[in-house]
Every structure is written in structure tokens, then in C-alpha cells.
Protein backbone atom coordinates (compact mmCIF):
# COMPACT_ATOMS: atom_id res chain seq x y z
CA UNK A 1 74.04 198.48 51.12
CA UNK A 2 72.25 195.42 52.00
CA UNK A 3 73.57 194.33 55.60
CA UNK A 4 76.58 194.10 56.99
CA UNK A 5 77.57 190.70 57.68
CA UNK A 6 78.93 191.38 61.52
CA UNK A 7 78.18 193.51 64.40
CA UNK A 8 79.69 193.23 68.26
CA UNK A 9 76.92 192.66 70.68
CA UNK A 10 75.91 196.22 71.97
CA UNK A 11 76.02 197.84 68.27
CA UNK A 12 73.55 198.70 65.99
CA UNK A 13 73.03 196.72 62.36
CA UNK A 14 71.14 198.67 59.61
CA UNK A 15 70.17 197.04 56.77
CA UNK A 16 68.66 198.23 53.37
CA UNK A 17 66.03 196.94 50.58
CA UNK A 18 65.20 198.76 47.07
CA UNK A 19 61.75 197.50 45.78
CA UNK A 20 60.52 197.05 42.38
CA UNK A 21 57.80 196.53 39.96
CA UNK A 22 57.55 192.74 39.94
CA UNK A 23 56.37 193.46 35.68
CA UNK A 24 58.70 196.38 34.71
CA UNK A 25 61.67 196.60 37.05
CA UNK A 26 61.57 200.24 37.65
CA UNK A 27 62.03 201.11 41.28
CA UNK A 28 58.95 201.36 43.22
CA UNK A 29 57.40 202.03 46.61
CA UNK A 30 55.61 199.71 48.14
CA UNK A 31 52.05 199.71 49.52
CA UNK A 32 52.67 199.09 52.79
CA UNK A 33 56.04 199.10 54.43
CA UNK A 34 58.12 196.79 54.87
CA UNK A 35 58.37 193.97 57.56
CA UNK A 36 61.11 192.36 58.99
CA UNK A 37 62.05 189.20 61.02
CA UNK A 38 64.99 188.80 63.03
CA UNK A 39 65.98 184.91 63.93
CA UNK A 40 68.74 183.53 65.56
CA UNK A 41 70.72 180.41 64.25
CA UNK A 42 67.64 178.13 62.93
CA UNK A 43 65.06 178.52 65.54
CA UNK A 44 61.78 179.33 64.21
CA UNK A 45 60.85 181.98 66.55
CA UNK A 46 61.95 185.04 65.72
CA UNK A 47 63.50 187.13 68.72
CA UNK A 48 62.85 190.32 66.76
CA UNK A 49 60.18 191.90 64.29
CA UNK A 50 59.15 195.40 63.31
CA UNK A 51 58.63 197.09 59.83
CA UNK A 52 60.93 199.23 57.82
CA UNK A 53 61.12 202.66 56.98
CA UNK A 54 61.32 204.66 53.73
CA UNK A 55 64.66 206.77 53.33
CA UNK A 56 65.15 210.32 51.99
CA UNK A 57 61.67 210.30 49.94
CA UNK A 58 62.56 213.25 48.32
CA UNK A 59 65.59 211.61 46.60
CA UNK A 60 64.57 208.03 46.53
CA UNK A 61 61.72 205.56 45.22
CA UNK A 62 61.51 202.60 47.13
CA UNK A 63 64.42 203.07 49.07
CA UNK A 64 63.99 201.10 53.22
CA UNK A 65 66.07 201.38 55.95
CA UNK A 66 65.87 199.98 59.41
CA UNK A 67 68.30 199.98 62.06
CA UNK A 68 68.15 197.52 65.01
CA UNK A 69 70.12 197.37 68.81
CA UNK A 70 72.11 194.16 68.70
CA UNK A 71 71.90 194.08 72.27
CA UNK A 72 71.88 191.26 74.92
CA UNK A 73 68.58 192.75 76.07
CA UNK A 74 67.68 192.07 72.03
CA UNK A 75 68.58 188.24 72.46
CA UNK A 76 71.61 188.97 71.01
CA UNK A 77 74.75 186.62 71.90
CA UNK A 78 77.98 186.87 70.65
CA UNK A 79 79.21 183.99 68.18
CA UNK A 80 75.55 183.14 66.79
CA UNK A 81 74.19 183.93 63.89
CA UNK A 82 71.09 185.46 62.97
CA UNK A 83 69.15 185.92 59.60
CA UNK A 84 66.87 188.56 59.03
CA UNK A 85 63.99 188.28 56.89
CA UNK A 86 62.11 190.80 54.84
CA UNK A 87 58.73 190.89 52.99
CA UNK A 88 57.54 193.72 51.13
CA UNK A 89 54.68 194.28 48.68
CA UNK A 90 54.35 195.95 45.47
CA UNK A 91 51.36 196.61 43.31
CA UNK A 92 49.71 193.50 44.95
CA UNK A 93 52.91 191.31 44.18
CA UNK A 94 55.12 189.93 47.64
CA UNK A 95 59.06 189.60 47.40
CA UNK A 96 60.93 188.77 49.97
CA UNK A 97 64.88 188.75 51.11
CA UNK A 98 67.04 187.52 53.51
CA UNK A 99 70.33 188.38 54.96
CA UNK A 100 73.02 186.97 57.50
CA UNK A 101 74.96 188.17 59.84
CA UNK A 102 77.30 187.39 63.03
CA UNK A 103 77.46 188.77 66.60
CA UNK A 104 80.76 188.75 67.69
């Protein structure tokens, strides 16, 4: 899934990782979950942090989800954009990805 790339102010965004060995490939869970930064256009501060969650264990392997409010009381504003980046560790290697989105 990944992220989608809009959301109207007042909606909620969820956004997905799958994590990997960084020596074999295979799909793997991480050691510690997931963390996330939320910025808006390029300021340095981000307006919203947290950590991810694992999905459906049962079915999965190293499958996150998180869902955030996109809301005005978020710092939120429609026709910005916003970047969210995520860190994650596996077997004592850090990757990290970023997506983009607007608020509309």
C-alpha cells in the first residue's frame, strides 16, 4: 500500500512499511517498532510523531500499519504538503522511508 498521496483535512491517512533482512531479503520483523515523523512542507519540526504497529501477525512478517487524524487540531492545513518519515530496525541494521502526501 504505501500511502496515499492525498487526504481532505478531517480524514484519516494510513500508511504501510514491509521490513526486511538488510543480508537476505526475506521479510522480517523488526526489533523494535517502527517510528514515524510527520512534517509539513520543509520545516524541520515535525508536527507529528508516534511509532507503528504490526498488522495481522498471524498472517504477516514484518508487515506495519499506522493510521493518523489529518485534522486541523493535527496541524493539518489544506493545500500543504507533508512528508512522513519512517525508521525501522532489523537485526541491528536501520532503513528508513519516506512518503508524500497533500491535504486538500
Amino acid at each position: 500500500m504505501g500511502c496515499q498521496s492525498r487526504v481532505y483535512v478531517g480524514d484519516n491517512l494510513t500508511f504501510s512499511i514491509c521490513t526486511h533482512d538488510a543480508d537476505t531479503g526475506a521479510l522480517t520483523d523488526t526489533s523494535a517498532p517502527p517510528s514515524y515523523l510527520v512534517y509539513e512542507d520543509e520545516t524541520a519540526t515535525a508536527i507529528l510523531t508516534g511509532t507503528m504497529a504490526i498488522l495481522d501477525t498471524g498472517n504477516t512478517t514484518g508487515f506495519y500499519t499506522e493510521q493518523i487524524a489529518c485534522t486541523a487540531a493535527n496541524g493539518f492545513e489544506g493545500g500543504k504538503s507533508y512528508t512522513i518519515y519512517i525508521e525501522a530496525t532489523v537485526d541491528g541494521v536501520t532503513g528508513g522511508i519516506s512518503y508524500g502526501f497533500t491535504a486538500e
